[in-house]
Protein backbone atom coordinates (compact mmCIF):
# COMPACT_ATOMS: atom_id res chain seq x y z
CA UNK A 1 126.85 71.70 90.05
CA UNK A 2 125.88 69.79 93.27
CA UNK A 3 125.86 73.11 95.33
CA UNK A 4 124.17 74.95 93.00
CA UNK A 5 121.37 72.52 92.17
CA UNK A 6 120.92 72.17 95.92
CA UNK A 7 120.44 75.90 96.55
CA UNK A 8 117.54 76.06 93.73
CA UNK A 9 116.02 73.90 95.67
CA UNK A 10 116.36 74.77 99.16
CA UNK A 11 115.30 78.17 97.63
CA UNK A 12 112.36 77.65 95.69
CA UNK A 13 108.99 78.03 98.06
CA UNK A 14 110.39 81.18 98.75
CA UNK A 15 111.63 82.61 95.70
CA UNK A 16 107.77 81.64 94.09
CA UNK A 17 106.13 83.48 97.24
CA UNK A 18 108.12 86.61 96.37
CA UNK A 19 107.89 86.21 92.77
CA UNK A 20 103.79 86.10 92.53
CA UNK A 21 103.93 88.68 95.66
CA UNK A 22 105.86 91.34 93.95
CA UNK A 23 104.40 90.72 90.54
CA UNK A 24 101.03 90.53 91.84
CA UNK A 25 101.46 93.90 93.37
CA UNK A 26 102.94 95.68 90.57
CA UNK A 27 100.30 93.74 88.16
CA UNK A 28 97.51 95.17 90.36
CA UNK A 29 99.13 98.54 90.95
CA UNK A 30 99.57 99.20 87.42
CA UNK A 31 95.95 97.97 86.59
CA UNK A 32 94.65 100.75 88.71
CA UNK A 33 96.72 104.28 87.07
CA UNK A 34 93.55 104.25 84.70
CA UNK A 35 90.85 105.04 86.79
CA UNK A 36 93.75 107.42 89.58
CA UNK A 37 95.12 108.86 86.27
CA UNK A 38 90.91 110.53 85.69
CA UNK A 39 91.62 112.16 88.69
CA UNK A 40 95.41 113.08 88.62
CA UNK A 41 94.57 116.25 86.41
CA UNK A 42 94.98 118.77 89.47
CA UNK A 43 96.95 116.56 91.58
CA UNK A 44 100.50 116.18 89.57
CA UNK A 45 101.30 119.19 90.50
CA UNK A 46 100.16 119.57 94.05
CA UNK A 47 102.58 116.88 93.93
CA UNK A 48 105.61 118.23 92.99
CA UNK A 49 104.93 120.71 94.83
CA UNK A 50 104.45 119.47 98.22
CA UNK A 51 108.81 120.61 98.91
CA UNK A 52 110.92 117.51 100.50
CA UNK A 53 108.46 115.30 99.91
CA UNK A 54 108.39 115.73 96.68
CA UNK A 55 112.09 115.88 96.12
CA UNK A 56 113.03 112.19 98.37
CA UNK A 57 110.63 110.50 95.55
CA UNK A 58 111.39 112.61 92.51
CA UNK A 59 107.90 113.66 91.99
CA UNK A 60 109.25 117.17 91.75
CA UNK A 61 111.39 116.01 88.48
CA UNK A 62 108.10 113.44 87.24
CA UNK A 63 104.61 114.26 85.81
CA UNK A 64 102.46 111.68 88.33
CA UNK A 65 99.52 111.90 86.25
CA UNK A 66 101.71 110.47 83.39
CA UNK A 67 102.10 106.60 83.18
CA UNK A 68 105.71 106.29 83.29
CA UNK A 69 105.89 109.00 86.33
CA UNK A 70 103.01 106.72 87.93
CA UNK A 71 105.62 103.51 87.25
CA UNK A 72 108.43 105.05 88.55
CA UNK A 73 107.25 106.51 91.90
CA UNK A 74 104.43 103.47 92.63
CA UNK A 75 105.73 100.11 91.05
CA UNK A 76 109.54 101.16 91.39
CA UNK A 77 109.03 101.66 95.19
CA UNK A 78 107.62 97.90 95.31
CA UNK A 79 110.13 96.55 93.18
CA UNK A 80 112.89 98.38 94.45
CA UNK A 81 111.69 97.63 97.96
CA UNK A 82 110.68 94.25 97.67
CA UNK A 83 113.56 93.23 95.52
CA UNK A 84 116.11 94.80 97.71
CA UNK A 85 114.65 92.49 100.62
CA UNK A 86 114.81 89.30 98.80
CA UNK A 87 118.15 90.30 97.36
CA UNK A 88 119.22 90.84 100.93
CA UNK A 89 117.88 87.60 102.30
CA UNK A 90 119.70 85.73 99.41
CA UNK A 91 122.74 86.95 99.88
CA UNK A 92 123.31 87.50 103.90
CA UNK A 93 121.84 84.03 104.46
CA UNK A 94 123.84 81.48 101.48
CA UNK A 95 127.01 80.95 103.70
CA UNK A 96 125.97 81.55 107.26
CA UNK A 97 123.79 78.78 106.93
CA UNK A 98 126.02 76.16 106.59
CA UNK A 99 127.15 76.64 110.73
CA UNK A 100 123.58 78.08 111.61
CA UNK A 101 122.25 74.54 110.83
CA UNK A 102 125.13 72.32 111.44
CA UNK A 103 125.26 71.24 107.86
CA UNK A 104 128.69 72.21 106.83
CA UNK A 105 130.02 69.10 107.85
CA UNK A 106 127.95 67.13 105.21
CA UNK A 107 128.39 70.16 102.61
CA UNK A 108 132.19 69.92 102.87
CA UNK A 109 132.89 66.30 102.91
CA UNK A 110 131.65 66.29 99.55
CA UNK A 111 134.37 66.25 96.42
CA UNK A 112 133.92 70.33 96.02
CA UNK A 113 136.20 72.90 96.83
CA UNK A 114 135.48 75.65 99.15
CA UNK A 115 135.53 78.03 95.59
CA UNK A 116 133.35 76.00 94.02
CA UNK A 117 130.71 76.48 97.12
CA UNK A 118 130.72 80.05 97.08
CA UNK A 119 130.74 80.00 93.11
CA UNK A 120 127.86 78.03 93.26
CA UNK A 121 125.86 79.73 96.10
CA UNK A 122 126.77 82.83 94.21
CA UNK A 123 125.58 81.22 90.83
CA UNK A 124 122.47 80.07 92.13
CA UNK A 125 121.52 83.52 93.95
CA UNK A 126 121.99 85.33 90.56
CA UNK A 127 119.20 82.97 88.82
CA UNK A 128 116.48 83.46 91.56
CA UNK A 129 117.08 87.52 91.18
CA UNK A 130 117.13 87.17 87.28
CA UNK A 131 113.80 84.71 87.46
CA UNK A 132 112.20 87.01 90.14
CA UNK A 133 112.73 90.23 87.94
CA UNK A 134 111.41 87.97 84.86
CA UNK A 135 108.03 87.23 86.70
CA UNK A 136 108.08 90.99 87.72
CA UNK A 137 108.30 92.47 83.89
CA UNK A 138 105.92 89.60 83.03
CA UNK A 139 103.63 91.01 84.82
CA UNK A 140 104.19 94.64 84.26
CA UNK A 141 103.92 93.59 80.27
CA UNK A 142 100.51 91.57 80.65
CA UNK A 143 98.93 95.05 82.84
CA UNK A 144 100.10 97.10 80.23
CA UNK A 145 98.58 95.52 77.52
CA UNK A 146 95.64 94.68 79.65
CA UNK A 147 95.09 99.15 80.30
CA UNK A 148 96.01 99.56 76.87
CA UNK A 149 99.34 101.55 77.64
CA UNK A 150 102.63 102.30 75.08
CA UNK A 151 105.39 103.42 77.20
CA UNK A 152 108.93 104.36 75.89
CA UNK A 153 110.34 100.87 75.57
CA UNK A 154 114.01 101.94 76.46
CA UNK A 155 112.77 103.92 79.78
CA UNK A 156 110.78 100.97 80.97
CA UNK A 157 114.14 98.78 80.29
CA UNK A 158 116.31 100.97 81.82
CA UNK A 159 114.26 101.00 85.01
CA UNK A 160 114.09 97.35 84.88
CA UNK A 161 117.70 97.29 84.57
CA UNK A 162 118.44 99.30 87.18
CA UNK A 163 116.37 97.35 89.81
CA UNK A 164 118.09 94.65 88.92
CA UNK A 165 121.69 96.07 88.93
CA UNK A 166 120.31 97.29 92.61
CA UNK A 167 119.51 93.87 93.76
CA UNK A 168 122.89 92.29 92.27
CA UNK A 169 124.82 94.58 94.58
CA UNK A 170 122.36 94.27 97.93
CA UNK A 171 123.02 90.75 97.74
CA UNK A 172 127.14 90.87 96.39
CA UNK A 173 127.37 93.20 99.59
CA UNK A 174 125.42 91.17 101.81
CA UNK A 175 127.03 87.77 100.30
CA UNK A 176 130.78 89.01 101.69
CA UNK A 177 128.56 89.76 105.35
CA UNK A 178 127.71 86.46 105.49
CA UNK A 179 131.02 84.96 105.27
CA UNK A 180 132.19 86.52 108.02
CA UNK A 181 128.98 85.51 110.43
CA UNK A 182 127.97 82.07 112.26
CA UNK A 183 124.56 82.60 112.63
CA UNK A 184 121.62 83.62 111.08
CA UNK A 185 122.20 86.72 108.54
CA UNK A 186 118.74 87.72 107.75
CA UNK A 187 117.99 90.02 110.12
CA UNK A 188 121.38 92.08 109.47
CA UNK A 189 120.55 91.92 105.62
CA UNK A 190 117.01 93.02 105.95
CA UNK A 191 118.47 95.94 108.25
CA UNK A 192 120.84 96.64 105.67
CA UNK A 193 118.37 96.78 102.93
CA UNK A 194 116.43 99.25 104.75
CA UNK A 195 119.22 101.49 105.70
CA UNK A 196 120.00 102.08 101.99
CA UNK A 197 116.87 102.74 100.92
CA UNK A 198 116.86 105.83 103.47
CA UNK A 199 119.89 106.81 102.77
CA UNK A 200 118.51 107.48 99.19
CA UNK A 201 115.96 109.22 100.64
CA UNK A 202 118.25 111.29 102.66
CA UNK A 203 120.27 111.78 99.64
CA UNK A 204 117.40 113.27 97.74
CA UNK A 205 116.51 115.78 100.42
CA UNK A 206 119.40 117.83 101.20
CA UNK A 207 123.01 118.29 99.10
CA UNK A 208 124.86 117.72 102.32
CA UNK A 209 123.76 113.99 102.35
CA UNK A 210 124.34 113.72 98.56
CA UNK A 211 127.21 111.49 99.02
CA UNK A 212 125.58 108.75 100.62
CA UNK A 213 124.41 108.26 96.80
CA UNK A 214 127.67 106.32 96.42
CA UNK A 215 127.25 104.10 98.73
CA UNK A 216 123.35 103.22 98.82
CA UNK A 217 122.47 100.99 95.14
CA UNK A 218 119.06 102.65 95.41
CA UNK A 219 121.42 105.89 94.32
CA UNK A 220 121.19 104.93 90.68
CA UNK A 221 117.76 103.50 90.58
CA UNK A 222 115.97 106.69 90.94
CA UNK A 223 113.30 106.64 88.50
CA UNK A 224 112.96 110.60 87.68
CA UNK A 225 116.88 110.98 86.68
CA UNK A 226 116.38 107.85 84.56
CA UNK A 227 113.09 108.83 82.71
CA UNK A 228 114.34 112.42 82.38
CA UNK A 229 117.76 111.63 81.18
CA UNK A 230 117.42 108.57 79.77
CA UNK A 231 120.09 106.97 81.16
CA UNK A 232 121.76 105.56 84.62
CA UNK A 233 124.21 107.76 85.96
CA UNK A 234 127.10 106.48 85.76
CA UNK A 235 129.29 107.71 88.65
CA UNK A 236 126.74 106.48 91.25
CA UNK A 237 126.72 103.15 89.18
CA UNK A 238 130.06 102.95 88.76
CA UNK A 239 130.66 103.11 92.89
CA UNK A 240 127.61 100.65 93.34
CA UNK A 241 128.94 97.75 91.18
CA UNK A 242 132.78 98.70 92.65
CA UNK A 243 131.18 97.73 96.29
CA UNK A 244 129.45 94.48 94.57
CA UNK A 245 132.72 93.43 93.69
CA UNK A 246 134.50 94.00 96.93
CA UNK A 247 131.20 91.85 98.69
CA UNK A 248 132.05 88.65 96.37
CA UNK A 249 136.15 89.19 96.32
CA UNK A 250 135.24 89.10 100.45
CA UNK A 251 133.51 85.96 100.17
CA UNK A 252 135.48 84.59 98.53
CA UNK A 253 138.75 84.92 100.60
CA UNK A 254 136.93 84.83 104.10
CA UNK A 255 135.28 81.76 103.54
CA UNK A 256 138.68 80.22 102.12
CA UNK A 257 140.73 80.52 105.18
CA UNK A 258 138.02 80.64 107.90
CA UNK A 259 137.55 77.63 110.63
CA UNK A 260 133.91 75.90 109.59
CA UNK A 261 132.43 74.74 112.53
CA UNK A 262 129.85 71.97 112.06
């Protein structure tokens, strides 16, 4: 578990800096739905009424004024966002490295397979998404007690769950990228990220884009379907975690056979 111990590591200043930031903003943005819910009476609806708008964040589906609306629209936009990035970052960066900074040499000389090193990498970028969504529904647990909230257990979890499916597939897709690359990945995994997120938001606005909701992972994280049906849907999750597998069975096989340089 050289590689993997390594990675932990290597990734640990930033995985804490994105950790408090994205807790600290959903911590914060949660604190503050008491005192905009006083003055949400009039507004929900002006909300879901307000045409595409309203429809590319599913306010037209969600009460605003309502906690879990609030939740969905607010702190799933910064964990969705935010977690997409890091997700991104993780995954488009783990085996470009190695040539980017001339330390494959070292990192291959060692007694570990070249399975074991993407095993590991992968390993080790699962725990930082799984310890960054921990600190995240930490602090979404301590501001809900703190506002003296009750939401629907199973909705919150689902949401959760969903975020987290969504980041496991930015970074499986971004992990097979990097395989294939020699430099630096982050700037084509950031880009990535991005372009997902708006083609959700395409998605939502007009039937003729609805299929990009198979490819994007934000497809199945949208928080109206979710609180109002209780569940993921499953076709769009189905295609998302079909695409995470063909981004790690790419890794896998590129960086078997491809020519390392040091």
């Amino acid at each position: 578990m050289i590689v993997f111990r390594h990675e932990l590591r290597q990734g640990r200043t930033a995985l804490i800096l994105w950790a408090a930031i994205i807790a600290a903003m959903i911590g914060l943005c949660i604190l503050i739905y008491p005192e905009m819910a006083k003055q949400m009476g009039e507004l929900g609806g002006a909300f879901a009424d307000m045409g595409g708008f309203s429809a590319a964040f599913g306010m037209d589906k969600i009460n605003f004024g309502e906690f879990l609306g609030f939740f969905g629209v607010e702190c799933g936009n910064i964990l969705g966002l935010g977690g997409a990035f890091f997700a991104a970052l993780l995954g488009s960066t783990a085996l470009a490295k190695e040539e980017k900074e001339h330390t494959a040499e070292f990192l291959l000389t060692h007694p570990v397979s070249r399975f074991k090193v993407v095993l590991q990498k992968l390993a080790s970028i699962l725990v930082q998404l799984l310890l960054l969504n921990v600190a995240a529904a930490g602090a979404t647990a301590l501001a809900v007690i703190l506002i003296g909230e009750a939401p629907e257990l199973k909705t919150m979890a689902l949401l959760f769950l969903s975020y987290g499916i969504m980041q496991l597939e930015t970074a499986a897709v971004c992990f097979g990228i990097s395989a294939f690359l020699r430099g630096g990945g982050a700037g084509i995994g950031l880009g990535l990220a991005a372009l997902f997120y708006f083609f959700n938001i395409a998605a939502n606005l007009t039937e003729n884009a609805r299929f990009l909701k198979y490819i994007t992972p934000f497809g199945y994280t949208d928080s109206a379907g979710i609180i109002v049906d209780g569940c993921l849907p499953a076709k769009y999750l189905a295609a998302g975690l079909g695409l995470a597998a063909t981004g790690i069975a790419a890794a896998f096989w590129q960086y078997g056979r491809k020519d390392i340089a040091s």
